[in-house]
C-alpha atoms as a PDB file:
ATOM      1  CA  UNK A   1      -5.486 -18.418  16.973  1.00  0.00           C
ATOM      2  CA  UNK A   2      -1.932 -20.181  16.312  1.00  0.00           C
ATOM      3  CA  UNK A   3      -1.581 -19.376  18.417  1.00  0.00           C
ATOM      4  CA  UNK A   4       4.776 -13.211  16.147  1.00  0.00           C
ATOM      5  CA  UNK A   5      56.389   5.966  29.952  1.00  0.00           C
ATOM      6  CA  UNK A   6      59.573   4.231  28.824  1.00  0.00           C
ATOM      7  CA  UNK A   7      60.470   0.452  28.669  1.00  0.00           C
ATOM      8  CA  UNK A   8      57.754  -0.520  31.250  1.00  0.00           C
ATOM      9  CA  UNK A   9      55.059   1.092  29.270  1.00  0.00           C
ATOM     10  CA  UNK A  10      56.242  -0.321  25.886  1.00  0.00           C
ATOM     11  CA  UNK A  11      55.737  -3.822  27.712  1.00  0.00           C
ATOM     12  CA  UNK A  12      52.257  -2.945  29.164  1.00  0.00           C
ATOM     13  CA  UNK A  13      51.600  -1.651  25.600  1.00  0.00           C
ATOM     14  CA  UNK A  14      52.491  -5.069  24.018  1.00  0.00           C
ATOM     15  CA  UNK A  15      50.771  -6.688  26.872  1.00  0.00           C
ATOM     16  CA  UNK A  16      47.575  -4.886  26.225  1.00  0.00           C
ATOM     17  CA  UNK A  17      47.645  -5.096  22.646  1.00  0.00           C
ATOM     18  CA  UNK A  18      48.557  -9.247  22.693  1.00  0.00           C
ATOM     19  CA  UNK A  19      45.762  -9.586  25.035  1.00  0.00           C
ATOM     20  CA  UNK A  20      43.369  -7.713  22.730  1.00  0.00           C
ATOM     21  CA  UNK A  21      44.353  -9.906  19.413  1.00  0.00           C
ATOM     22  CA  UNK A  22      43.981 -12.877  21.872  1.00  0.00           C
ATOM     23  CA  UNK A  23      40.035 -11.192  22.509  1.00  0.00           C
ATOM     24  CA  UNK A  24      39.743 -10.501  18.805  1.00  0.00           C
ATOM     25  CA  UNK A  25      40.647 -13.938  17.418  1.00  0.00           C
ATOM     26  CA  UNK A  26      38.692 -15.888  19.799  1.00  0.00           C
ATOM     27  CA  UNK A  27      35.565 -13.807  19.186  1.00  0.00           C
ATOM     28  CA  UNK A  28      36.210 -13.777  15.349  1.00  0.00           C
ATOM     29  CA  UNK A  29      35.890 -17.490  16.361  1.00  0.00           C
ATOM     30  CA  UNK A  30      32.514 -17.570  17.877  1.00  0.00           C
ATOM     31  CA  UNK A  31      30.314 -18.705  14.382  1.00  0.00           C
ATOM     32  CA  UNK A  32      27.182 -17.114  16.791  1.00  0.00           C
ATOM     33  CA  UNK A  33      28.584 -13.600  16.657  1.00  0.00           C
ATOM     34  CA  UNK A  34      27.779 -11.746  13.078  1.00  0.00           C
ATOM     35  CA  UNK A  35      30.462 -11.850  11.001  1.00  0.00           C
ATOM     36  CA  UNK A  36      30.363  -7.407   9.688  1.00  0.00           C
ATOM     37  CA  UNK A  37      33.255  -6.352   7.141  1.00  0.00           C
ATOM     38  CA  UNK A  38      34.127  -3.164   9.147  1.00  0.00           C
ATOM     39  CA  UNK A  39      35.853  -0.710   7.880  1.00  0.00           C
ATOM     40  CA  UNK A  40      37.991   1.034  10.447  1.00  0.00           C
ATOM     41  CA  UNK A  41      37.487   4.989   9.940  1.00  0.00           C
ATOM     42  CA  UNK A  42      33.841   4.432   9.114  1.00  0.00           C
ATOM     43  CA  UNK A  43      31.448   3.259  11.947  1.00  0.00           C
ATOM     44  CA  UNK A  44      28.688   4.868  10.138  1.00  0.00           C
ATOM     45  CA  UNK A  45      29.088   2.574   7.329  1.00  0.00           C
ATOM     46  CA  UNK A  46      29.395  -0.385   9.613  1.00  0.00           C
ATOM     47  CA  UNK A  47      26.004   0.562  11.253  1.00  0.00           C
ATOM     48  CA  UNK A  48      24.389   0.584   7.885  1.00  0.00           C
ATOM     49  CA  UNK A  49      25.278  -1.971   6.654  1.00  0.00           C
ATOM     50  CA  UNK A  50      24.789  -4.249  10.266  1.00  0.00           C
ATOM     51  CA  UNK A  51      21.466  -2.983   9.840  1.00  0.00           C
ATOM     52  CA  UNK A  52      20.425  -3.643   6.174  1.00  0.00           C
ATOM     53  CA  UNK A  53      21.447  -7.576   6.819  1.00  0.00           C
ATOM     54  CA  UNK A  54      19.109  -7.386   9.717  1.00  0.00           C
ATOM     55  CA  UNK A  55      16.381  -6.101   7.583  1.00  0.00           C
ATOM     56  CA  UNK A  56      17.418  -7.961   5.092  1.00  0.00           C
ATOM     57  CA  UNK A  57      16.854 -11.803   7.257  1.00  0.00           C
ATOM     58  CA  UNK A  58      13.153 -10.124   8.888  1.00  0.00           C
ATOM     59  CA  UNK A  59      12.125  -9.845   4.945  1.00  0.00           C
ATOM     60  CA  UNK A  60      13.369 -13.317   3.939  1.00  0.00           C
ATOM     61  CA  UNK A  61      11.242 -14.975   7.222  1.00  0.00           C
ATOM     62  CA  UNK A  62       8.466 -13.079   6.184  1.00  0.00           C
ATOM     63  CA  UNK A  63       8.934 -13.619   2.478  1.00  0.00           C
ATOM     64  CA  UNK A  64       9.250 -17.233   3.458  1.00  0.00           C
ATOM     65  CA  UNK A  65       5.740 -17.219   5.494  1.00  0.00           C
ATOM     66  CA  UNK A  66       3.884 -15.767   2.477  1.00  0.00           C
ATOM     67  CA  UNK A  67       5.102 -18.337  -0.193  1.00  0.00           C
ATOM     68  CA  UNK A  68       4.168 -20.894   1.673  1.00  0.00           C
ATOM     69  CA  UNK A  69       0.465 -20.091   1.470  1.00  0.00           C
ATOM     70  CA  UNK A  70      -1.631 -22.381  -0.984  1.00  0.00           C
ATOM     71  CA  UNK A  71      -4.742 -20.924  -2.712  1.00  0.00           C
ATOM     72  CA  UNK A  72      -7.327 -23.486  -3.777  1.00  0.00           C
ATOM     73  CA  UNK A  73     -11.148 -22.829  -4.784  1.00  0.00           C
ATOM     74  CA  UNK A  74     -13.579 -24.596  -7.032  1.00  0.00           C
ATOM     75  CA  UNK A  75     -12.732 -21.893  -9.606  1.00  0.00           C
ATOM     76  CA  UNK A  76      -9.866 -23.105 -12.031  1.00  0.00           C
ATOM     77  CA  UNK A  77      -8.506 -19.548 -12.700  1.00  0.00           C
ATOM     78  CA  UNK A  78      -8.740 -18.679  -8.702  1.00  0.00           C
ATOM     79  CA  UNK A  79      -4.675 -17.863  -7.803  1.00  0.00           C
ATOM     80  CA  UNK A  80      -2.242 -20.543  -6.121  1.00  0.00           C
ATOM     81  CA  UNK A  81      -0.344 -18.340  -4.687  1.00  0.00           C
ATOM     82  CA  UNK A  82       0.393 -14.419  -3.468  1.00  0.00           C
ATOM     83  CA  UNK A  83       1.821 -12.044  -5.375  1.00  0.00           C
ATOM     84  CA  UNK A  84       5.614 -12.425  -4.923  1.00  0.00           C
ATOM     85  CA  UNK A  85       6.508  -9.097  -3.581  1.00  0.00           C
ATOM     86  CA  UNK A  86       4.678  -7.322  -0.833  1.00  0.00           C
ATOM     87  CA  UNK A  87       2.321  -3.805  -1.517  1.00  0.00           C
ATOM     88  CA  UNK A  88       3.845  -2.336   1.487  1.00  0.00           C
ATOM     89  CA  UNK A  89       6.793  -2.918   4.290  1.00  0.00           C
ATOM     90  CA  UNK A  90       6.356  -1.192   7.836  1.00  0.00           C
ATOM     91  CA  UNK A  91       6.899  -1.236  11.238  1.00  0.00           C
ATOM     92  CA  UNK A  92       5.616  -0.231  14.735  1.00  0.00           C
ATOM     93  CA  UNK A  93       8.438  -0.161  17.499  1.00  0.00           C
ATOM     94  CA  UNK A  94       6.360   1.164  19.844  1.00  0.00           C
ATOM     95  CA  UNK A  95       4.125  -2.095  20.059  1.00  0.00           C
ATOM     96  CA  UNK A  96       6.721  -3.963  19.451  1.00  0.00           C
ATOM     97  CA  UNK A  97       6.506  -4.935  15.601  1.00  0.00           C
ATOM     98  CA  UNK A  98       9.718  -4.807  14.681  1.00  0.00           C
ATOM     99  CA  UNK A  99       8.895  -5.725  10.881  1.00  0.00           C
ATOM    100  CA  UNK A 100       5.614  -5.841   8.930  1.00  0.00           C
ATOM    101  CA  UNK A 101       4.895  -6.876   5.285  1.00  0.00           C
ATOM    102  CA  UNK A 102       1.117  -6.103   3.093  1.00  0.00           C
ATOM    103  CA  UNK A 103       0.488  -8.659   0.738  1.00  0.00           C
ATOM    104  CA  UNK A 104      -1.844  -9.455  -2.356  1.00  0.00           C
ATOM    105  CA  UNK A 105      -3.809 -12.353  -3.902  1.00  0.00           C
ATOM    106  CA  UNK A 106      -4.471 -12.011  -6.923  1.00  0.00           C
ATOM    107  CA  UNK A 107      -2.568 -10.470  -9.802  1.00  0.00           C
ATOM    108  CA  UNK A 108      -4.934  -8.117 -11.634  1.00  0.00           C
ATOM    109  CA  UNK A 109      -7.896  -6.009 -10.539  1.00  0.00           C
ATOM    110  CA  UNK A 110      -9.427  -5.773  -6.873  1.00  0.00           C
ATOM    111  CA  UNK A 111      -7.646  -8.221  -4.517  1.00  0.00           C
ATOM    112  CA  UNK A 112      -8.928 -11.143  -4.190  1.00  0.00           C
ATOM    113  CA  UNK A 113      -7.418 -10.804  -0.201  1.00  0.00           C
ATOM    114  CA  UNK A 114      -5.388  -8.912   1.555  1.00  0.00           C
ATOM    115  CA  UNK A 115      -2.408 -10.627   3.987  1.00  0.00           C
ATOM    116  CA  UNK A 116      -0.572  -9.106   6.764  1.00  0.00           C
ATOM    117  CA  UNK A 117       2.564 -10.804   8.401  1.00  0.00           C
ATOM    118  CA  UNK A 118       4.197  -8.707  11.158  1.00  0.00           C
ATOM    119  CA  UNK A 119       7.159  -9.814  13.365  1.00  0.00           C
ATOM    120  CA  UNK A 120       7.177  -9.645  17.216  1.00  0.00           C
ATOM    121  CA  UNK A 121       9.648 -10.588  19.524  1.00  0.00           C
ATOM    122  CA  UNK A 122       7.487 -11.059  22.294  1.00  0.00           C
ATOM    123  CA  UNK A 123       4.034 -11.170  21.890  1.00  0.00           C
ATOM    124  CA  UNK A 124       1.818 -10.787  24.527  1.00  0.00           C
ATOM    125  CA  UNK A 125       4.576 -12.290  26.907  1.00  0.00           C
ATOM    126  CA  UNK A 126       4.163 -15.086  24.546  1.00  0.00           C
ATOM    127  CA  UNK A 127       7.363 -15.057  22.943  1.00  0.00           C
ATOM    128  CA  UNK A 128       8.670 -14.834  19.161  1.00  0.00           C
ATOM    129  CA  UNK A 129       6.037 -14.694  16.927  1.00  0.00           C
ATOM    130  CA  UNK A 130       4.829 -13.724  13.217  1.00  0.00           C
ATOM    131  CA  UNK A 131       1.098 -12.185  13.598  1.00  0.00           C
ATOM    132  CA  UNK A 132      -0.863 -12.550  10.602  1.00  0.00           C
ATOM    133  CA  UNK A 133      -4.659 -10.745   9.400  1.00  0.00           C
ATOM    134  CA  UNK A 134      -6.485 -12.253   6.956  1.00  0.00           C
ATOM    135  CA  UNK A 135      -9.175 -10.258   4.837  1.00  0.00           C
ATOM    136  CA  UNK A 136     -10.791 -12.072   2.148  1.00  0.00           C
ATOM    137  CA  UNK A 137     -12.025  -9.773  -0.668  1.00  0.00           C
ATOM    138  CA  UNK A 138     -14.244 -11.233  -2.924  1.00  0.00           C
ATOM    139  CA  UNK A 139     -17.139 -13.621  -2.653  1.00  0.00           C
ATOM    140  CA  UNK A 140     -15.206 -16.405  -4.406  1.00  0.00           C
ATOM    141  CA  UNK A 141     -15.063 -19.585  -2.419  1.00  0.00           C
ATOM    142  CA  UNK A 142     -11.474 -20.516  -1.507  1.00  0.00           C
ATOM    143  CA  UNK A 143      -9.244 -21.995   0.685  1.00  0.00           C
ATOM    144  CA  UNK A 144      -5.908 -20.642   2.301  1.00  0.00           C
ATOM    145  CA  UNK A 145      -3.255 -23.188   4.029  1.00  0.00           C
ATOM    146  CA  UNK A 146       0.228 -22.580   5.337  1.00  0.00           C
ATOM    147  CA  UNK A 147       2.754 -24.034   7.478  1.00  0.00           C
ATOM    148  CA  UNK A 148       1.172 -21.610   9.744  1.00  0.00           C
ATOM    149  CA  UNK A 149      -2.386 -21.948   9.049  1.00  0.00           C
ATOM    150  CA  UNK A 150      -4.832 -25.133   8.959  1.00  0.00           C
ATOM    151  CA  UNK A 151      -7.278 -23.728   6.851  1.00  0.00           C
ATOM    152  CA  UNK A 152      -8.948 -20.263   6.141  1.00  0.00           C
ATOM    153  CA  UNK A 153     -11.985 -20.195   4.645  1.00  0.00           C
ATOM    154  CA  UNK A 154     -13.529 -17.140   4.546  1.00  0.00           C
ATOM    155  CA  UNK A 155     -17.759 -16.968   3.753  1.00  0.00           C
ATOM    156  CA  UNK A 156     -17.492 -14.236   1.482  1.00  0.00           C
ATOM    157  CA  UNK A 157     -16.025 -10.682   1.638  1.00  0.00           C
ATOM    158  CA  UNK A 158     -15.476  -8.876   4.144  1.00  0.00           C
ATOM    159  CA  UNK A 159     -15.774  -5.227   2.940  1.00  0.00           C
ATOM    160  CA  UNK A 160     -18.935  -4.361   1.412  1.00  0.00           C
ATOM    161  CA  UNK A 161     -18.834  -1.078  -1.171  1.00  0.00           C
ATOM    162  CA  UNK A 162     -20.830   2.111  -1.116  1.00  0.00           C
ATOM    163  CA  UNK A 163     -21.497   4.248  -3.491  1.00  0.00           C
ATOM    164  CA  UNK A 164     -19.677   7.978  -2.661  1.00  0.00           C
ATOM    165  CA  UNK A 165     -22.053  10.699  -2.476  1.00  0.00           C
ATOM    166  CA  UNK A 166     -21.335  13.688  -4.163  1.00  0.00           C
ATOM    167  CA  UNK A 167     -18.360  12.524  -5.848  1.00  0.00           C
ATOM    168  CA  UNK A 168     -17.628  13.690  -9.366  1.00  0.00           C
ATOM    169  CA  UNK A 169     -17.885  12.318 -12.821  1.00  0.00           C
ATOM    170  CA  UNK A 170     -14.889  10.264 -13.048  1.00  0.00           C
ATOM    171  CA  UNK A 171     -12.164  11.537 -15.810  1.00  0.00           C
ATOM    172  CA  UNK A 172     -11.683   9.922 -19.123  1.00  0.00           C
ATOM    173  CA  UNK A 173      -7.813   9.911 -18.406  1.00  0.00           C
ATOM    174  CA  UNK A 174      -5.563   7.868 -15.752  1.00  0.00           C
ATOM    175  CA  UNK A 175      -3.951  10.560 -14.240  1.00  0.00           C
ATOM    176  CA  UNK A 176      -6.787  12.986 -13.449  1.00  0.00           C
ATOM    177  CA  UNK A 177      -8.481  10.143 -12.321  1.00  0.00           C
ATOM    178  CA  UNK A 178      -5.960   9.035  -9.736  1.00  0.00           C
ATOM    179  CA  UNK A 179      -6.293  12.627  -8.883  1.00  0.00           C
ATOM    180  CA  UNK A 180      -9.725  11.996  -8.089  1.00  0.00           C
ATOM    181  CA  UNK A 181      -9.276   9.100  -6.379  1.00  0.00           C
ATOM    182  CA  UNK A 182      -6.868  10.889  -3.605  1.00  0.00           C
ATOM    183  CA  UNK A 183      -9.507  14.032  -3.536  1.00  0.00           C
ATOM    184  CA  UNK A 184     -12.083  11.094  -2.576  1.00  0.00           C
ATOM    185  CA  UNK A 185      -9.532   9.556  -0.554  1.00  0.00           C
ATOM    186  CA  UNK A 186      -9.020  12.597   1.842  1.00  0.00           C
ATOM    187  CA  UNK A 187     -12.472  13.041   2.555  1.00  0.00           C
ATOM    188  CA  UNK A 188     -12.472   9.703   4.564  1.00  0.00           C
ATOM    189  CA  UNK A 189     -11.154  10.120   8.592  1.00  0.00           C
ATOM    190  CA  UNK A 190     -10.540   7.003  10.770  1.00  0.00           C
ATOM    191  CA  UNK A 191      -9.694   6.182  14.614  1.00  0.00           C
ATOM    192  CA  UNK A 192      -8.674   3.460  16.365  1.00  0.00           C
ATOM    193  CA  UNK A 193      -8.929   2.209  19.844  1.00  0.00           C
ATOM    194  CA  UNK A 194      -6.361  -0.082  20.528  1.00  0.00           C
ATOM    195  CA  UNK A 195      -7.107  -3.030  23.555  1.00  0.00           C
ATOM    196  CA  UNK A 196      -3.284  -5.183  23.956  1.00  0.00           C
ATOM    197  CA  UNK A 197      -1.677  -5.208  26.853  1.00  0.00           C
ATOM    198  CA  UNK A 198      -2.702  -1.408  27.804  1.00  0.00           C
ATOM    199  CA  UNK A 199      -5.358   0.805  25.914  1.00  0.00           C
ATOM    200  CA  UNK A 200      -5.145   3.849  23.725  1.00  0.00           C
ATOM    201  CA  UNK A 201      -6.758   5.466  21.018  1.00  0.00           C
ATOM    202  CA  UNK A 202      -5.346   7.132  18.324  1.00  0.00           C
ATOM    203  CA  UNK A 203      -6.428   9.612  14.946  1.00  0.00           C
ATOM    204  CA  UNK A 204      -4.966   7.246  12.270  1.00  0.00           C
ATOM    205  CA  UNK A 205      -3.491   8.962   9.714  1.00  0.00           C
ATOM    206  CA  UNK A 206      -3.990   8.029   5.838  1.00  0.00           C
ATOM    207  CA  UNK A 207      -0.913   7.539   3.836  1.00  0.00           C
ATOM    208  CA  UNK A 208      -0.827  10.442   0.942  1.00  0.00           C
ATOM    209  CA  UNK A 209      -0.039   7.610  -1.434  1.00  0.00           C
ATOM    210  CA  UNK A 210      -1.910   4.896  -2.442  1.00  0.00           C
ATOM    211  CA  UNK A 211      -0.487   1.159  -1.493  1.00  0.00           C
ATOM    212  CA  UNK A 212      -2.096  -0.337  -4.832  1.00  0.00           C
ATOM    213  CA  UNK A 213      -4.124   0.602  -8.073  1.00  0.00           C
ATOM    214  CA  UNK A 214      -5.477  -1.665 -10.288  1.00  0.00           C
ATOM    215  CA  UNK A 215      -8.835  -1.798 -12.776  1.00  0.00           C
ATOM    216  CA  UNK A 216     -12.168  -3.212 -11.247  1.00  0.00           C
ATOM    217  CA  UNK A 217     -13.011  -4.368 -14.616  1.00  0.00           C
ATOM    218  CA  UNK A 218     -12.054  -4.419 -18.883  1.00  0.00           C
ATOM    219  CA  UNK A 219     -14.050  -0.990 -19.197  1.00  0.00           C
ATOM    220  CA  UNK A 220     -11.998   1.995 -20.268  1.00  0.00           C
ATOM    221  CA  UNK A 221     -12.462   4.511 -17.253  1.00  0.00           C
ATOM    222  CA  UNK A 222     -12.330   1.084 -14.930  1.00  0.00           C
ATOM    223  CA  UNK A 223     -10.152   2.318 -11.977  1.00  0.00           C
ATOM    224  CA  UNK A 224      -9.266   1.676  -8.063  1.00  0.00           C
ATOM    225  CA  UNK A 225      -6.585   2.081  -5.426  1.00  0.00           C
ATOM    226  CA  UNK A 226      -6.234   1.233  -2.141  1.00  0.00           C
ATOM    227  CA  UNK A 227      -5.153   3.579   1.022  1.00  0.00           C
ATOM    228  CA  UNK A 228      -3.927   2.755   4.550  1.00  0.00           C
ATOM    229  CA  UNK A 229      -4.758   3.981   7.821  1.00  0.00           C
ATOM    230  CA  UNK A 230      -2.253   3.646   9.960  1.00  0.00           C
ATOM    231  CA  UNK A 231      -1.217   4.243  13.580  1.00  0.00           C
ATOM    232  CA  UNK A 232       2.430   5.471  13.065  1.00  0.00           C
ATOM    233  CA  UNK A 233       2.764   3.283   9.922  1.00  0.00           C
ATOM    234  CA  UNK A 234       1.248   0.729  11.409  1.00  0.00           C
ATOM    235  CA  UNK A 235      -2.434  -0.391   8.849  1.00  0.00           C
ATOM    236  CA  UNK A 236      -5.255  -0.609  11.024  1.00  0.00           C
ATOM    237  CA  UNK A 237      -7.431   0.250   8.192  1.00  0.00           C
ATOM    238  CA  UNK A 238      -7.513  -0.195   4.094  1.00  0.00           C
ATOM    239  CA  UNK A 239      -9.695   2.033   2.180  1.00  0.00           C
ATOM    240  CA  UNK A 240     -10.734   1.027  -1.230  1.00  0.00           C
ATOM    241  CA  UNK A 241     -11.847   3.575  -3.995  1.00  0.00           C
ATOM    242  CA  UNK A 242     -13.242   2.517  -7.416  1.00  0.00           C
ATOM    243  CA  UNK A 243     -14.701   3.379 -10.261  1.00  0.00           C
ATOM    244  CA  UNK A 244     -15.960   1.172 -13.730  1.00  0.00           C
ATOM    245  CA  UNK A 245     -16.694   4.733 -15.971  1.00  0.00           C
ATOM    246  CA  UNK A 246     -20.230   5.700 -13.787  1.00  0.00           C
ATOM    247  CA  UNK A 247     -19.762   6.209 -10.290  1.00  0.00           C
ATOM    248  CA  UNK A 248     -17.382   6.291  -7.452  1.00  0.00           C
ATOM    249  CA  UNK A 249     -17.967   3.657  -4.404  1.00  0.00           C
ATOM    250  CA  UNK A 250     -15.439   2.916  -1.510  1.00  0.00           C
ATOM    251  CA  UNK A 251     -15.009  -0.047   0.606  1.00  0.00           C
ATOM    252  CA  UNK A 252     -13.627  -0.110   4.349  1.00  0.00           C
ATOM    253  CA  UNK A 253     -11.482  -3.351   5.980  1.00  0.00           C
ATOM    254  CA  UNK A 254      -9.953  -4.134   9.278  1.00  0.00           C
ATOM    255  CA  UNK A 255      -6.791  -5.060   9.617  1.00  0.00           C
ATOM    256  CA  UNK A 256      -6.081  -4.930  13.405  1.00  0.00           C
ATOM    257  CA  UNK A 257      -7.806  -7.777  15.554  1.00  0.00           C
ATOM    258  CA  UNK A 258      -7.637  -5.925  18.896  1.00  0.00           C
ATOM    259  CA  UNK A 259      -8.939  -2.829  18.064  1.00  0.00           C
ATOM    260  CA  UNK A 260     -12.135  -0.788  17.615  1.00  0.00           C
ATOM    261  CA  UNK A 261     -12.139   0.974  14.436  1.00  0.00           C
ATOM    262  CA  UNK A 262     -14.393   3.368  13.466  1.00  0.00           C
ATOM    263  CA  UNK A 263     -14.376   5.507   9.231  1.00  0.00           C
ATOM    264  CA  UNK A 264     -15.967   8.802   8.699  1.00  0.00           C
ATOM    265  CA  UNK A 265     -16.690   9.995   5.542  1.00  0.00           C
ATOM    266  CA  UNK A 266     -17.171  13.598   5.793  1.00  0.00           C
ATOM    267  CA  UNK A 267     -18.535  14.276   9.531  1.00  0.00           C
ATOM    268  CA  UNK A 268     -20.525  10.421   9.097  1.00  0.00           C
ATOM    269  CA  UNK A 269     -19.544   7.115  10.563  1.00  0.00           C
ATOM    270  CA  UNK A 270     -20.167   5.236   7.638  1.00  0.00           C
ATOM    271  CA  UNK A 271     -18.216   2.205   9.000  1.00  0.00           C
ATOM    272  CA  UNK A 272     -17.536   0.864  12.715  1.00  0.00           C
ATOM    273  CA  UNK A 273     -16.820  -2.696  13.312  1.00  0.00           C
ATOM    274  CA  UNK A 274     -15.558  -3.829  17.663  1.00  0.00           C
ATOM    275  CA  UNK A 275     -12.677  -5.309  18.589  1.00  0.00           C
ATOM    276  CA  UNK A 276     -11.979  -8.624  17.098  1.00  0.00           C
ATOM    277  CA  UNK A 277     -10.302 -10.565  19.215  1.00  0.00           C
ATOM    278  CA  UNK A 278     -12.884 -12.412  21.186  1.00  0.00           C
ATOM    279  CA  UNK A 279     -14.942 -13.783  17.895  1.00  0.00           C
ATOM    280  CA  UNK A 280     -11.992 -15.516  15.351  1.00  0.00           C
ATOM    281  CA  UNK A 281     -12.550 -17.903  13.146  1.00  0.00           C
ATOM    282  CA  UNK A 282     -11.046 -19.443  10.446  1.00  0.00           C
ATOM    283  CA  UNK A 283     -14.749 -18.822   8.724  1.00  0.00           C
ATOM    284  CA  UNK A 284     -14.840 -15.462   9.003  1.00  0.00           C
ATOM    285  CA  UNK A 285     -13.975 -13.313   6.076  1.00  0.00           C
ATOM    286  CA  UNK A 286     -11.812 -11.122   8.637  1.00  0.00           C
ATOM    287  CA  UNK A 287      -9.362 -13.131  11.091  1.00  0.00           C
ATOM    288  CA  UNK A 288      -5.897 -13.084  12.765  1.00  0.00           C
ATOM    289  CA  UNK A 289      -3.392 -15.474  14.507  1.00  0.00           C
ATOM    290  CA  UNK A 290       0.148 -16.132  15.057  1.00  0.00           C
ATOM    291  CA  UNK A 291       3.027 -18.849  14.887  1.00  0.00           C
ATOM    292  CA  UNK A 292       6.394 -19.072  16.560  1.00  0.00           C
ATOM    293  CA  UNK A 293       9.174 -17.744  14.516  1.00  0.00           C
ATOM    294  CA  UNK A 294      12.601 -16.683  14.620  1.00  0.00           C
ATOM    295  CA  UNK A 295      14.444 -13.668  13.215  1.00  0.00           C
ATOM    296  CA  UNK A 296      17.057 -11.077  14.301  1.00  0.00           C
END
C-alpha cells in the first residue's frame, strides 16, 4: 500500500462599529480565509453555496486522481484512460470518508475495471489521504499507473460469473428486461464485517437503482447492469447481472479491503471472500492503497 443611552452610547456605538470594520477589513485581507459572496438576509444561501465550493474542490482532487491513470496492454484497442465522469459519488461520515467517487474503464459493455477513490482526512491516524480499490474485470492483460500508483497489474478478473438459477427467459425488449434485471437483483442479500480501527458488522443494503447498464455483447437481447452494496452509501460490494439473449448469470466483487464480505442469493452463500488487508498486491486482480492528498 501507498501507502486518503445618549452621547456616551453614540460614541461606544461608533467605537464598536470602527473596531468591527477594522476586524472585517483585516480578515477580508487574510487570502487563507474563503472568500463567500454573502448575502446579508440569507444565511441559508450562504451555507449552500459555502458548501457546493467545498464539494465542488473534493470532486476536482478526485477528478484529478482518476485522469491521471494510464491504461496500457498488449491489446491495441485496450482503453488509455477512464471514463471521464464517475458511475457514482458518495460518502461515509461516519468512517470518516468525507467524499467518494466509482469509476469505469472502458467505454462500452462490461467494465473492463472498476476504480474507487475516496477522501479521508485522517486515515488510520495517518493523516490526509485518497484511498483507492482496484478491481480488474476482464482477463485482458493490462497495466494501470498513476501519480499514485507504480503499477497494477492484475492476473485476470476478479469476479467470476454464475449462471442464476431459476431465473426467467429474458425479455425481447429493454425495459422489461431491466425489469428483470432488478427482480434478479433483489434476490441477492450481502453483509459486511468491517475490521479498521474498531469492528462492526453491518446488513448492506442494495441501492434500488442500478450504478451502470451496458450490453455484454452485439446480440439483440445482450444486457447487464451493475448494483451496489453499500454500508450507508458506502460500496462494499458490486453485483453484476447479465444476459446475451439465453440465460441470466451474476458476478460478485469486493470493494472494501478491510472487510469480510459475504453474498446470498436466496438463503445460499454463493460468494464469501476474508478481509483483504493482510494479502495486497499490485498482482492481484482485487487491491487497495492510498496517497497523501489535500482537499477541504
Amino acid at each position: 500500500m501507498q501507502t486518503f443611552a445618549g452621547c456616551g452610547l453614540k460614541r461606544s456605538l461608533s467605537a464598536v462599529i470602527a473596531l468591527l470594520g477594522m476586524v472585517a477589513a483585516r480578515t477580508l485581507a487574510d487570502d487563507n480565509v474563503p472568500k463567500i459572496n454573502a448575502v446579508k438576509d440569507e444565511p441559508k444561501d450562504v451555507v449552500a453555496e459555502e458548501k457546493g465550493d467545498v464539494a465542488e474542490r473534493r470532486m476536482a482532487v478526485m477528478k484529478s486522481r482518476a485522469e491521471s491513470f494510464r491504461f496500457t496492454s498488449s491489446d491495441k484497442d485496450f482503453p488509455k484512460q477512464l471514463q471521464p465522469m464517475p458511475l457514482f459519488r458518495y460518502e461515509d461520515q461516519t468512517r470518516g470518508y468525507v467524499d467518494g467517487t466509482v469509476w469505469r474503464l472502458g467505454e462500452q459493455g462490461r467494465p473492463l475495471a472498476i476504480i474507487t477513490a475516496e477522501l479521508h482526512p485522517m486515515y488510520l491516524s495517518a493523516g490526509s489521504v485518497i484511498v483507492y480499490d482496484f478491481l480488474s474485470l476482464t482477463e485482458r492483460p493490462f497495466t494501470a499507473k498513476s501519480a499514485d500508483v507504480t503499477g497494477w497489474t492484475p492476473g485476470g478478473s476478479a469476479v467470476t460469473m454464475e449462471r442464476i438459477p431459476d431465473a426467467p427467459e429474458p425479455a425481447k425488449a429493454a425495459a422489461a428486461r431491466l425489469g428483470q434485471i432488478k427482480q434478479l437483483a433483489r434476490r441477492f442479500k450481502a453483509t459486511q464485517e468491517v475490521r479498521e480501527l474498531d469492528t462492526s458488522f453491518v446488513h448492506l443494503r442494495m441501492l434500488p437503482r442500478e450504478i451502470d447498464r451496458y450490453s455484454p455483447d452485439k446480440t439483440a437481447e445482450s444486457d447487464g447492469a451493475i448494483f451496489l452494496f453499500v454500508n450507508g452509501r458506502n460500496p462494499a460490494i458490486v453485483l453484476l447481472i447479465e444476459t446475451k439473449g439465453q440465460e441470466w448469470i451474476y458476478g460478485v466483487g469486493r470493494l472494501s479491503a478491510p472487510s469480510e464480505l459475504t453474498m446470498r442469493l436466496d438463503d445460499t452463500v454463493v460468494w464469501k471472500q476474508p478481509r483483504a488487508f493482510e494479502s495486497l498486491s499490485w498482482t492481484n486482480p482485487y487491491t487497495a492503497s492510498n496517497a497523501p492528498a489535500t482537499f477541504p
